[in-house]
N, C-alpha and C. Protein backbone atom coordinates (compact mmCIF):
# COMPACT_ATOMS: atom_id res chain seq x y z
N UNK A 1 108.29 120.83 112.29
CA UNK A 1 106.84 121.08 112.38
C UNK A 1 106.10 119.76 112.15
N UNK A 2 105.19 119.39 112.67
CA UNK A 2 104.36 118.54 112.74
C UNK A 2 103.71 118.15 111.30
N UNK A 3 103.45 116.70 111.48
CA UNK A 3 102.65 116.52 109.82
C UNK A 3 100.86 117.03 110.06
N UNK A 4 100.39 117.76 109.52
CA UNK A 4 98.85 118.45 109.39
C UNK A 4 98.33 116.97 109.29
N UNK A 5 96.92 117.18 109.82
CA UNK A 5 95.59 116.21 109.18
C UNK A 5 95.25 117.16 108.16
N UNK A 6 95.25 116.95 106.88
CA UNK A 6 94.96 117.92 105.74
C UNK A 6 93.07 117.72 105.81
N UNK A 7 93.04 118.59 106.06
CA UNK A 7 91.35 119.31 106.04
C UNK A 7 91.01 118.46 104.41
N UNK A 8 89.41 117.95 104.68
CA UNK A 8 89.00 118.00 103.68
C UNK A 8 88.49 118.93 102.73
N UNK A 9 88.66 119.07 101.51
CA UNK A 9 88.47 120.70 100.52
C UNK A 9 86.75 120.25 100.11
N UNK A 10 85.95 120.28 100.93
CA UNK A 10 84.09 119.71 101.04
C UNK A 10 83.85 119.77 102.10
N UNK A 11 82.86 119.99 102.36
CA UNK A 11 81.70 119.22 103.41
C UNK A 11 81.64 118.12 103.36
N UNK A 12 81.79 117.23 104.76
CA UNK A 12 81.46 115.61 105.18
C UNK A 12 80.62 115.10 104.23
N UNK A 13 79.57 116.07 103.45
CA UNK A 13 78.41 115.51 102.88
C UNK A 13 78.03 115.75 101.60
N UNK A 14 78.90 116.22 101.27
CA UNK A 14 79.44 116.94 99.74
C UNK A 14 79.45 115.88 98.79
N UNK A 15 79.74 114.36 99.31
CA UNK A 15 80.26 113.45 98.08
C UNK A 15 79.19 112.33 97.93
N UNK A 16 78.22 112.60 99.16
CA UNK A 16 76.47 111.89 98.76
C UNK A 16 75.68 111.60 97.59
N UNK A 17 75.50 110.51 97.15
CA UNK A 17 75.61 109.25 97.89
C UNK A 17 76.81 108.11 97.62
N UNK A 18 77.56 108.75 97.02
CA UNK A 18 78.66 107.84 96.44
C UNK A 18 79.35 107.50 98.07
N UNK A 19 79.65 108.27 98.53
CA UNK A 19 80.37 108.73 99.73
C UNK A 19 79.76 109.38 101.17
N UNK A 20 79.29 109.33 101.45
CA UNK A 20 78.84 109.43 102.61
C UNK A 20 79.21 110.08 103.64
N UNK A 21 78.51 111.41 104.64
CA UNK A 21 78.76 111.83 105.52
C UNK A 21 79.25 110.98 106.29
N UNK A 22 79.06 109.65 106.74
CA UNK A 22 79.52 108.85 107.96
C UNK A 22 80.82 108.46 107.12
N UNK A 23 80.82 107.98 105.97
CA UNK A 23 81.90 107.53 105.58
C UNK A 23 83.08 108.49 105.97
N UNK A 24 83.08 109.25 105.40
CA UNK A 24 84.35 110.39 105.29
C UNK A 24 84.44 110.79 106.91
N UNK A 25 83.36 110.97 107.80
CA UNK A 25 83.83 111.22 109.69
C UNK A 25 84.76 110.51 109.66
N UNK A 26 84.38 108.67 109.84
CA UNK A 26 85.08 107.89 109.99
C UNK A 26 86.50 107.67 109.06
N UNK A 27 86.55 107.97 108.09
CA UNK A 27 87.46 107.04 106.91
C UNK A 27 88.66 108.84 107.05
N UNK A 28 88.16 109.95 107.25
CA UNK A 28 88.81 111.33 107.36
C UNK A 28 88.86 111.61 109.01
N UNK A 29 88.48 111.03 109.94
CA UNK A 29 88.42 111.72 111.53
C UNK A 29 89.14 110.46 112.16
N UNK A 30 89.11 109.11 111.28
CA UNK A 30 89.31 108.40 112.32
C UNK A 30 90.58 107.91 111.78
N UNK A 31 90.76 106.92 110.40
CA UNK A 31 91.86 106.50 109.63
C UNK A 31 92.59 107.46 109.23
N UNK A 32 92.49 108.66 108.64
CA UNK A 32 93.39 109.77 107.94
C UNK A 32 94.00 110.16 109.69
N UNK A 33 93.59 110.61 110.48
CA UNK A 33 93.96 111.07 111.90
C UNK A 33 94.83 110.09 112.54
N UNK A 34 94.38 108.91 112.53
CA UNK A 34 95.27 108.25 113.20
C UNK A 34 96.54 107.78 112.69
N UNK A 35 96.87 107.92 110.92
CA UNK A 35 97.74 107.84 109.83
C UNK A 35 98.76 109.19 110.34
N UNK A 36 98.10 110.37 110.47
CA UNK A 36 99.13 111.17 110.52
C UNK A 36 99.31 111.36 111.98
N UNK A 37 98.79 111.12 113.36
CA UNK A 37 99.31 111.01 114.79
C UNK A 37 100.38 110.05 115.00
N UNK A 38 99.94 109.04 114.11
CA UNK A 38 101.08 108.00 115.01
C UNK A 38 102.37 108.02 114.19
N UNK A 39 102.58 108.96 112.76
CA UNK A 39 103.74 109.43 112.21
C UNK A 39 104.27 110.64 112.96
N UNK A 40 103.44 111.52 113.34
CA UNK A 40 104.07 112.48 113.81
C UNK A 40 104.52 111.95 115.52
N UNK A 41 104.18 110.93 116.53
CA UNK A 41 104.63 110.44 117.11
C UNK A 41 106.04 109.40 117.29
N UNK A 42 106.12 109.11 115.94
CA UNK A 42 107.36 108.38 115.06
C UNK A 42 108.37 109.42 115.32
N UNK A 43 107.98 110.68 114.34
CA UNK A 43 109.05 111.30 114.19
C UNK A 43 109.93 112.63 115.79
N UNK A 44 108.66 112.58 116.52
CA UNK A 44 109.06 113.68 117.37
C UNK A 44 110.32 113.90 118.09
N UNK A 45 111.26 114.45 118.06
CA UNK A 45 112.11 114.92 118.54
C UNK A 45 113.51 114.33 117.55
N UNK A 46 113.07 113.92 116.59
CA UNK A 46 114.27 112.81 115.74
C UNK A 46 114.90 113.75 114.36
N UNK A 47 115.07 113.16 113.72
CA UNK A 47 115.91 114.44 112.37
C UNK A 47 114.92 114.38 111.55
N UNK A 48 113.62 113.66 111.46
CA UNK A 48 112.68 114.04 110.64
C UNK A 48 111.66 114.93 111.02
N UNK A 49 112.18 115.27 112.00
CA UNK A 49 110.47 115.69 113.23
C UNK A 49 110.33 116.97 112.54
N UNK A 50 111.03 117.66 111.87
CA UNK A 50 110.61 119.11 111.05
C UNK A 50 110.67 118.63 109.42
N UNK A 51 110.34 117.39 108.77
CA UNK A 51 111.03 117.20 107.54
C UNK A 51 109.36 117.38 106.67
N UNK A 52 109.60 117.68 105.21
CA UNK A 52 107.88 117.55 104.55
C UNK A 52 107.39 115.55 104.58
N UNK A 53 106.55 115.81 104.67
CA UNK A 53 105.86 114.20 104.48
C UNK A 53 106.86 113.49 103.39
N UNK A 54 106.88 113.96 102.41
CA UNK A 54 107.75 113.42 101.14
C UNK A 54 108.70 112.90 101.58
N UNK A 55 109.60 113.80 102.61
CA UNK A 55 110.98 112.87 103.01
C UNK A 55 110.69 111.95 103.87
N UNK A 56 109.94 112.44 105.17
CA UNK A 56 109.65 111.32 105.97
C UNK A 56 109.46 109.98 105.08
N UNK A 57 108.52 109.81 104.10
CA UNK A 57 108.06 108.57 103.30
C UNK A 57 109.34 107.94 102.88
N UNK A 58 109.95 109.03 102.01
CA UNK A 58 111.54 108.42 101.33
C UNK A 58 112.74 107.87 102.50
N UNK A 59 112.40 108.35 103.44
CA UNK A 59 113.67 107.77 104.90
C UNK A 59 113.17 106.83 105.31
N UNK A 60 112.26 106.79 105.05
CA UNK A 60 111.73 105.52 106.56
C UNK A 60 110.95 104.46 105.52
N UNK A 61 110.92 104.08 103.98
CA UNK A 61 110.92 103.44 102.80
C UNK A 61 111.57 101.93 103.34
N UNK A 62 112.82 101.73 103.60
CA UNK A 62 113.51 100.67 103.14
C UNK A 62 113.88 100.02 105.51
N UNK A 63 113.77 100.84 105.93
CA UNK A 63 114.52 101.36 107.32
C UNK A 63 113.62 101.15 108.17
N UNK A 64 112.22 101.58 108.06
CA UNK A 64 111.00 101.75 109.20
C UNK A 64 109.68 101.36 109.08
N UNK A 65 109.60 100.24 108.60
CA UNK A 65 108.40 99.74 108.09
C UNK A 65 107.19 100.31 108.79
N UNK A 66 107.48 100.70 109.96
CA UNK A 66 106.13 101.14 110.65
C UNK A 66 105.99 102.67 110.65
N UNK A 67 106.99 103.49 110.54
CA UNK A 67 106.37 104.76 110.38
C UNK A 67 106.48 104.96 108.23
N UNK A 68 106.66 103.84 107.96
CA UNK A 68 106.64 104.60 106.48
C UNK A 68 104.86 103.99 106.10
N UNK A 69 104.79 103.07 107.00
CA UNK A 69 103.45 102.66 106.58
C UNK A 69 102.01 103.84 106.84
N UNK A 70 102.70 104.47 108.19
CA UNK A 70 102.11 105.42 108.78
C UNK A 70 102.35 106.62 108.12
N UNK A 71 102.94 106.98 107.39
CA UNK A 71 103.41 108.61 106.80
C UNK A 71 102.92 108.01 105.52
N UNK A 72 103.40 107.27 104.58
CA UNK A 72 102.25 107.07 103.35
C UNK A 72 100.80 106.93 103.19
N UNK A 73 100.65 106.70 104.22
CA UNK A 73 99.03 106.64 104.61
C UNK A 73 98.61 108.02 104.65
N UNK A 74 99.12 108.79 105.43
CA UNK A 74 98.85 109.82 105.19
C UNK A 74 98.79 110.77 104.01
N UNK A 75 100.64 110.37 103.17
CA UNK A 75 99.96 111.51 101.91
C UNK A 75 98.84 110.75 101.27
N UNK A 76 99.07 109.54 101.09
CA UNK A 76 98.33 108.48 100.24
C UNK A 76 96.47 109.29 100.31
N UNK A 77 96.20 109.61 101.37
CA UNK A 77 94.91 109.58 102.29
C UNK A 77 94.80 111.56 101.51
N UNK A 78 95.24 112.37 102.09
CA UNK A 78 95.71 113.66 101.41
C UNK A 78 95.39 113.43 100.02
N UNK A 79 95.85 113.01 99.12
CA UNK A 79 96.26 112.79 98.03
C UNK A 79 94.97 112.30 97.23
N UNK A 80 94.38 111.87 97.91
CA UNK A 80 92.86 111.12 97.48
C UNK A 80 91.68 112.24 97.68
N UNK A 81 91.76 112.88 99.01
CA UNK A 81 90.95 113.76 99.68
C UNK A 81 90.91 114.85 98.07
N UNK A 82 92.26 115.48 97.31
CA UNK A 82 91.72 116.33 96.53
C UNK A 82 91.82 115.73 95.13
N UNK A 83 91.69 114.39 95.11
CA UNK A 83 91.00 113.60 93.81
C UNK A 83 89.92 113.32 93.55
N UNK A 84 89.03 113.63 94.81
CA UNK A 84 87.35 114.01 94.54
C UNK A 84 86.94 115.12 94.31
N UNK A 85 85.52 114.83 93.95
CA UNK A 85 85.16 116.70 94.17
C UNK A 85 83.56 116.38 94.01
N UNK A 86 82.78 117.02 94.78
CA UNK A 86 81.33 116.84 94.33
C UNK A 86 80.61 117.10 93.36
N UNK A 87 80.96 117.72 92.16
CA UNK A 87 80.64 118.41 91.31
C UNK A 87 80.99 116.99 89.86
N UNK A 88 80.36 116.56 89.58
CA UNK A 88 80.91 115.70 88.18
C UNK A 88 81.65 116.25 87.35
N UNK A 89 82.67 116.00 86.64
CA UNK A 89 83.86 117.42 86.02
C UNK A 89 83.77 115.92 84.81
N UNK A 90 84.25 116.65 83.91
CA UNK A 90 85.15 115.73 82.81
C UNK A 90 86.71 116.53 82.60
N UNK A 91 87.86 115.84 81.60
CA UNK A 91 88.71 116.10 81.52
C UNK A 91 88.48 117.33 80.07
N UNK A 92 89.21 117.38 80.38
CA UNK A 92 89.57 119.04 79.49
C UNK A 92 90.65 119.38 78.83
N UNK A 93 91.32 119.90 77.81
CA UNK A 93 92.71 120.19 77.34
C UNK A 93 93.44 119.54 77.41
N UNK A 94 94.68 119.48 77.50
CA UNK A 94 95.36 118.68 77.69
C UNK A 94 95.67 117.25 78.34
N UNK A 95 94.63 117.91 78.94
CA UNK A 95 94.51 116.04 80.14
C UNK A 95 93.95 115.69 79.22
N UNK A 96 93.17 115.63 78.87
CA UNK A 96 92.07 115.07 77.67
C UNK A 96 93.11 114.56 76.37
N UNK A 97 93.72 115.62 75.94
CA UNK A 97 94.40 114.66 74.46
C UNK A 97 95.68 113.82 74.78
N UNK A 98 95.69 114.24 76.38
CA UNK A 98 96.70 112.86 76.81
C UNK A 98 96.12 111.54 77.02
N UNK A 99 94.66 111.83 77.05
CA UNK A 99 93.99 110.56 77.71
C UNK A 99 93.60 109.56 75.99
N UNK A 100 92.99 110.47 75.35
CA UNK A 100 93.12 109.90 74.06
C UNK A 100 94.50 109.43 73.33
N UNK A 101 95.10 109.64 73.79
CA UNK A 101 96.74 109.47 73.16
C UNK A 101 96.60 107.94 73.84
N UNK A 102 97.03 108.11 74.85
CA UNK A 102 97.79 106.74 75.45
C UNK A 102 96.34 105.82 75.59
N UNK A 103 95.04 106.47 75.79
CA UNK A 103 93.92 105.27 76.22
C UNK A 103 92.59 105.06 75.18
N UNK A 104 92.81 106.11 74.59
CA UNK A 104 91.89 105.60 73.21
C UNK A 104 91.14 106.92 73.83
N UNK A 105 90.50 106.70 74.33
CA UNK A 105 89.31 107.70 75.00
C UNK A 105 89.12 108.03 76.15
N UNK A 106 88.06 108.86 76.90
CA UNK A 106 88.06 108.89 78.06
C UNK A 106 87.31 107.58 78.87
N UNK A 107 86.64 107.24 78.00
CA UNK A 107 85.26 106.25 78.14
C UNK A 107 86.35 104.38 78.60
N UNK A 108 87.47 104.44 77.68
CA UNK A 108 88.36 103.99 77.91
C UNK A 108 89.02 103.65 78.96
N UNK A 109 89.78 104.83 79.44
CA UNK A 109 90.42 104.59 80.59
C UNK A 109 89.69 104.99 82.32
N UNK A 110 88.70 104.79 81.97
CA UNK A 110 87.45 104.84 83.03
C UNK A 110 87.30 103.19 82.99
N UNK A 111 86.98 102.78 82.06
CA UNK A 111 87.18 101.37 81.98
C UNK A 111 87.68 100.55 82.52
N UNK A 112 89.18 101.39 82.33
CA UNK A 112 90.83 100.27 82.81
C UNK A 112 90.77 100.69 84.08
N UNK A 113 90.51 101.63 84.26
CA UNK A 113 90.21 101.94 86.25
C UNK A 113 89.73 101.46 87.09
N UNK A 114 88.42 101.09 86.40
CA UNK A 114 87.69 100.53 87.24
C UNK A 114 88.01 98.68 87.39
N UNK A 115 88.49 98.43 86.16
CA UNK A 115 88.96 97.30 86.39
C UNK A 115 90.03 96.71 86.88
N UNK A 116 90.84 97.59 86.75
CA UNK A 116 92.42 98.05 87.62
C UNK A 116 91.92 97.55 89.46
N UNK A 117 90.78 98.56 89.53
CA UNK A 117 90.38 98.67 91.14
C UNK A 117 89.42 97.66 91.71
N UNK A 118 88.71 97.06 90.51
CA UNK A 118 87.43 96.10 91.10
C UNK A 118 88.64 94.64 90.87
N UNK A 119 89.74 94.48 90.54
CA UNK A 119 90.35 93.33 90.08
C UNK A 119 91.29 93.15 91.43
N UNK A 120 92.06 94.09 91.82
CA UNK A 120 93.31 94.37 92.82
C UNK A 120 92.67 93.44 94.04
N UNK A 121 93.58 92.91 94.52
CA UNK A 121 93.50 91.72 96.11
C UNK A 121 94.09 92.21 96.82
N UNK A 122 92.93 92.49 97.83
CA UNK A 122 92.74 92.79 99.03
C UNK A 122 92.86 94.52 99.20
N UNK A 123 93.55 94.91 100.19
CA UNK A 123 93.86 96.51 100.36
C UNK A 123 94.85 97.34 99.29
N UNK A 124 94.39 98.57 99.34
CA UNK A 124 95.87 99.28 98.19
C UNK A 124 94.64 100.55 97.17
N UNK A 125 95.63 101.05 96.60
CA UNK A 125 95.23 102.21 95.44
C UNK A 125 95.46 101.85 94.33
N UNK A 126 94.83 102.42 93.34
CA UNK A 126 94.51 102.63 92.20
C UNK A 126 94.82 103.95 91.29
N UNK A 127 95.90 104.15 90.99
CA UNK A 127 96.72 105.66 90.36
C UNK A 127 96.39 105.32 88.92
N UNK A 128 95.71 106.92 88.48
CA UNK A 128 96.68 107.21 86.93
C UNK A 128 97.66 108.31 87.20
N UNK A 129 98.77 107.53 86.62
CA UNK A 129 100.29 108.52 86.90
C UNK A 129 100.59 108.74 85.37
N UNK A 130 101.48 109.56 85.20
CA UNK A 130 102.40 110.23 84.15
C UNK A 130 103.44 110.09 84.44
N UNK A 131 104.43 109.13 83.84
CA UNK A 131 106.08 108.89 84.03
C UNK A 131 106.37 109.00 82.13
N UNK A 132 107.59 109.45 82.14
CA UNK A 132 108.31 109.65 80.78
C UNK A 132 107.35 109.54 79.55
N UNK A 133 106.34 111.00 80.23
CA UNK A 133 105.83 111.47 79.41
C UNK A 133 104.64 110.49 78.61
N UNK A 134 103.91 109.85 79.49
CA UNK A 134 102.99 108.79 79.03
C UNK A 134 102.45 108.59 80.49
N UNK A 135 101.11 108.90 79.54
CA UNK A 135 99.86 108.32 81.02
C UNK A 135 99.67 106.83 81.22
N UNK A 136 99.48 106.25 82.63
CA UNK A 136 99.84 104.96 82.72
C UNK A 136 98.80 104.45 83.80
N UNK A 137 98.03 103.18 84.26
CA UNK A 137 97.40 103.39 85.42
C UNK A 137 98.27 102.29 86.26
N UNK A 138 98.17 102.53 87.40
CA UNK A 138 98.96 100.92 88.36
C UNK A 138 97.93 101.03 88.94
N UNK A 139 99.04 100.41 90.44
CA UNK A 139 98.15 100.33 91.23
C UNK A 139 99.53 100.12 92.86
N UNK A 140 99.03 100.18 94.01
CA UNK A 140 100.16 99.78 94.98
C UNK A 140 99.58 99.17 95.94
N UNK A 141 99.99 97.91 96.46
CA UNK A 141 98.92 97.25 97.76
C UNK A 141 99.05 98.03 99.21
N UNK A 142 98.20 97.86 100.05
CA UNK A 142 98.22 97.92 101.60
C UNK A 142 99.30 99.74 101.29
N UNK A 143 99.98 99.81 102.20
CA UNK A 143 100.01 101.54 102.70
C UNK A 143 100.98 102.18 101.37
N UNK A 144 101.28 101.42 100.34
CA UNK A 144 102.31 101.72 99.54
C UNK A 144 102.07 103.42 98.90
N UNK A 145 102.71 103.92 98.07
CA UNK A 145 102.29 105.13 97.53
C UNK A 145 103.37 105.44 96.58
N UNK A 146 103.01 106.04 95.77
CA UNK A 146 103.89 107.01 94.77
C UNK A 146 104.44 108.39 95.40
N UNK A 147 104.34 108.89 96.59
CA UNK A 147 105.04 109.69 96.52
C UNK A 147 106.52 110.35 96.76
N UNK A 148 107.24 108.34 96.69
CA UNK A 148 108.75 108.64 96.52
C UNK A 148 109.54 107.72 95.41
N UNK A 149 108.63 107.65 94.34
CA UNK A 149 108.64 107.18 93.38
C UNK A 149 109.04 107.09 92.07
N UNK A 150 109.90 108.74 92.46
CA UNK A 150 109.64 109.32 90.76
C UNK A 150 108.82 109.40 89.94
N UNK A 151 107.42 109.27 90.11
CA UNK A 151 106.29 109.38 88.93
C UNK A 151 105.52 110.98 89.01
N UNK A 152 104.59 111.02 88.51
CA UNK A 152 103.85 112.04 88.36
C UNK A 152 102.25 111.55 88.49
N UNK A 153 101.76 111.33 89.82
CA UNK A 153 100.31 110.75 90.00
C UNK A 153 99.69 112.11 90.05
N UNK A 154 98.57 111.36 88.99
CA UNK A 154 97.42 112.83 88.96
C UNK A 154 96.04 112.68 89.49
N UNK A 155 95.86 111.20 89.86
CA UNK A 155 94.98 111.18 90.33
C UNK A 155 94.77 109.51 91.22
N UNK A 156 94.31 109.55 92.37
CA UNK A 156 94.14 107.96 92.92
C UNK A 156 92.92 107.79 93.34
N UNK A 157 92.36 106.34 93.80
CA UNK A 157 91.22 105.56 94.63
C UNK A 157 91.75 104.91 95.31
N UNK A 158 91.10 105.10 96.63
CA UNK A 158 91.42 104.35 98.14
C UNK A 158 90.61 102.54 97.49
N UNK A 159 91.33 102.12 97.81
CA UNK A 159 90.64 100.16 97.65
C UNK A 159 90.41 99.57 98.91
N UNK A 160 90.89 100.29 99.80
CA UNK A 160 90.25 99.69 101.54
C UNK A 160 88.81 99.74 101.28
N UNK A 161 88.87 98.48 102.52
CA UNK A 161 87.40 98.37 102.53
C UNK A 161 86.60 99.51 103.44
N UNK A 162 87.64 100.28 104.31
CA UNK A 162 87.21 101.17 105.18
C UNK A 162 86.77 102.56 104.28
N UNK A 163 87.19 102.15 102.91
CA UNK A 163 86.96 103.67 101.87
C UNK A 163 85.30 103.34 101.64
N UNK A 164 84.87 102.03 101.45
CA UNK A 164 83.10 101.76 101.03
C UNK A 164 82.69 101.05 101.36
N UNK A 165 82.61 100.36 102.87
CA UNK A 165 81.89 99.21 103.63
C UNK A 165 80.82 99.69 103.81
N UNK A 166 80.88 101.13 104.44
CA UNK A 166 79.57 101.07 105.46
C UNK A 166 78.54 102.00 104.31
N UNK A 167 79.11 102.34 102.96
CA UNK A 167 78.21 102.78 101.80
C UNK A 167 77.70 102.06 101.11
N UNK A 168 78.43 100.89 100.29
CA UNK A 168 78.28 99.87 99.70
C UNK A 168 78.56 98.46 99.90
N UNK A 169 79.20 98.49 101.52
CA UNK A 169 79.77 97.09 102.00
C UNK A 169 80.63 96.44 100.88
N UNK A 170 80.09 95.09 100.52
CA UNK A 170 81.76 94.47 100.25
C UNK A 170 81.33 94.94 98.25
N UNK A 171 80.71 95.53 98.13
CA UNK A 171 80.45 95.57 96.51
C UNK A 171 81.58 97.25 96.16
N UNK A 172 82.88 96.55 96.35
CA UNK A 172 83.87 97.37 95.52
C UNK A 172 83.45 98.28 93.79
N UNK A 173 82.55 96.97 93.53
CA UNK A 173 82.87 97.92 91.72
C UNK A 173 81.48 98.46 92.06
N UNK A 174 80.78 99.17 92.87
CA UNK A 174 79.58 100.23 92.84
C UNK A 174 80.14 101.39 93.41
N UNK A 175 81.26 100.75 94.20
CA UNK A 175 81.78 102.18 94.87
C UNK A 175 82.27 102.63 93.89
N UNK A 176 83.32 101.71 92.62
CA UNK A 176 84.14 102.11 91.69
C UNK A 176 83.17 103.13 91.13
N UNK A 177 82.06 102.38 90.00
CA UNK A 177 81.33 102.93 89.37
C UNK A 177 80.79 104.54 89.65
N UNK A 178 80.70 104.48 91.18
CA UNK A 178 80.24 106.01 91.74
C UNK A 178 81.26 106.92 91.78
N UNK A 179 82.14 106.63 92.66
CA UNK A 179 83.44 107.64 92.35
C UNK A 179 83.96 108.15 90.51
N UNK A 180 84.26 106.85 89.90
CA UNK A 180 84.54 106.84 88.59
C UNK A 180 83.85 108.04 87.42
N UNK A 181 82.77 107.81 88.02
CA UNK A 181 81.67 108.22 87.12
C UNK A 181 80.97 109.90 87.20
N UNK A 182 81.35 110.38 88.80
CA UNK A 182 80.67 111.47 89.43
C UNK A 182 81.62 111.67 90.58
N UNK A 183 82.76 111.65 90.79
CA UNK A 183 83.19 111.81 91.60
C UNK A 183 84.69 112.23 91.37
N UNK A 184 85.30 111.99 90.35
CA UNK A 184 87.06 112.06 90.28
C UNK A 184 86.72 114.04 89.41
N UNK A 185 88.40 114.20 90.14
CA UNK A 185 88.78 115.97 90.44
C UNK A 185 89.27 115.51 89.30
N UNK A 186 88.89 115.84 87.77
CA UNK A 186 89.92 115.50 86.80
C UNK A 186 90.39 117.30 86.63
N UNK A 187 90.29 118.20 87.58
CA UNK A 187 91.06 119.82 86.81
C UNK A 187 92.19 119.17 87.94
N UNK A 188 92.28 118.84 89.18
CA UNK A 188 92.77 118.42 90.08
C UNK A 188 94.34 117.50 89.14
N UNK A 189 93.67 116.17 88.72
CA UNK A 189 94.46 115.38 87.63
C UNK A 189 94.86 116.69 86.66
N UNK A 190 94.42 118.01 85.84
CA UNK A 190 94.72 118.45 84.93
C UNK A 190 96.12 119.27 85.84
N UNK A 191 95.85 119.90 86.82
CA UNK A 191 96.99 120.69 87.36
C UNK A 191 98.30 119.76 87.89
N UNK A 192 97.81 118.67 88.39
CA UNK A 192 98.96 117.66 88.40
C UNK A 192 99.86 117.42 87.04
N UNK A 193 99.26 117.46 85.53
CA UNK A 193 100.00 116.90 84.64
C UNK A 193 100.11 118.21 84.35
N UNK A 194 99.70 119.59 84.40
CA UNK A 194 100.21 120.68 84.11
C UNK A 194 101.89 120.90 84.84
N UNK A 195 101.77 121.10 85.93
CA UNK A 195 103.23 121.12 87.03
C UNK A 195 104.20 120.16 86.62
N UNK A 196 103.81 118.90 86.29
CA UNK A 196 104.61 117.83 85.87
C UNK A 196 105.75 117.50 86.96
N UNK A 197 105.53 117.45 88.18
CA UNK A 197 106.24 117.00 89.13
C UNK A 197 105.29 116.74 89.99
N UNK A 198 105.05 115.93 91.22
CA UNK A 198 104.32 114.96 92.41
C UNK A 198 104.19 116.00 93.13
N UNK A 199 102.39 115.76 93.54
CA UNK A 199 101.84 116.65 94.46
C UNK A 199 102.81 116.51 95.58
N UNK A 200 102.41 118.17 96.40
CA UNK A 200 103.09 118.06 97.41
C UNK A 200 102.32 118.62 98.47
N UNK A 201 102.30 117.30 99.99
CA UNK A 201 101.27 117.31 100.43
C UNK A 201 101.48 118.88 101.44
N UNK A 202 100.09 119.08 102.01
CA UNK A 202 100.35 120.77 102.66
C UNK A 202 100.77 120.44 103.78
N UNK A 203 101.40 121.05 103.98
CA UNK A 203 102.33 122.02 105.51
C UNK A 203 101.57 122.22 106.39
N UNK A 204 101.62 122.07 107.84
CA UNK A 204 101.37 122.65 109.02
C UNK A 204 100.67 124.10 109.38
């Protein structure tokens, strides 16, 4: 079965003004679409052509530089889509006394995020993951991803410039600041560290 363009869970215009109706056409109709066409063109008729995104990413890792760039993009892209949400949320329960555990506070590791993401050169994401039981933030350049990684990502930011040119052009830490601040799915992050195993992107 084919890899889905995973629908965005909003309206185009849902994430205003951080995010932008034009942004998300383009950055969800044009980059997320063309991430998962030219993987599912990779894989057609081959031993991955029915496989979940996850494996595709893990086979074609070390072997296919061009469709793994193209299939991580995609969950990568997925994966971000339900780390927003229009609604400003804070963390809650358990996410919360994990966040104080390993980051002092929440106020904290909003901090290290944003500096994590306004610091990083050139293209790539910005994860807080959960590996051996400790919250952690990285980061991965250009199409890389955690989702054959062994970790537990609960939540990411796109660092392309195609994620906040045409909102904020080249001023990365306003986009940070907006997403950061009014924009991250932290029940989204809470059900990720609830499951304690790596989202898994949807099916066809």
């Amino acid at each position: 079965m084919p890899v889905s363009l995973m629908p965005l869970p909003y309206a185009d215009d849902a994430l205003a003004p951080v995010i932008s109706a034009e942004t998300l056409g383009l950055h969800h109709g044009q980059h997320h679409r063309g991430y998962v066409d030219k993987t599912n063109a990779a894989i057609a008729g081959g031993p991955l052509a029915d496989a979940p995104l996850e494996a595709i990413v893990a086979a074609a890792r070390d072997d296919d530089p061009g469709l793994f760039n193209n299939a991580a993009q995609s969950w990568n892209h997925g994966f971000y889509w339900a780390s927003l949400t229009p609604v400003p949320t804070e963390p809650e329960g358990a996410l919360r006394a994990a966040i104080a555990r390993d980051f002092g506070s929440v106020e904290a590791l909003r901090d290290g995020l944003a500096g994590r993401g306004a610091g990083h050169f050139a293209s790539g994401w910005a994860w807080l993951e959960s590996r051996d039981g400790q919250l952690r933030l990285t980061e991965t350049h250009d199409g890389d991803t955690l989702a054959d990684r062994g970790a537990n990502p609960l939540l990411v930011i796109d660092l392309w410039e195609h994620a906040y040119y045409v909102d904020h052009r080249n001023r990365r830490a306003a986009y940070l600041k907006g997403v950061i601040g009014e924009r991250i799915n932290w029940a989204f992050a809470a059900e990720n560290l609830a499951r304690g195993t790596c989202w898994t992107y949807p099916a066809a």
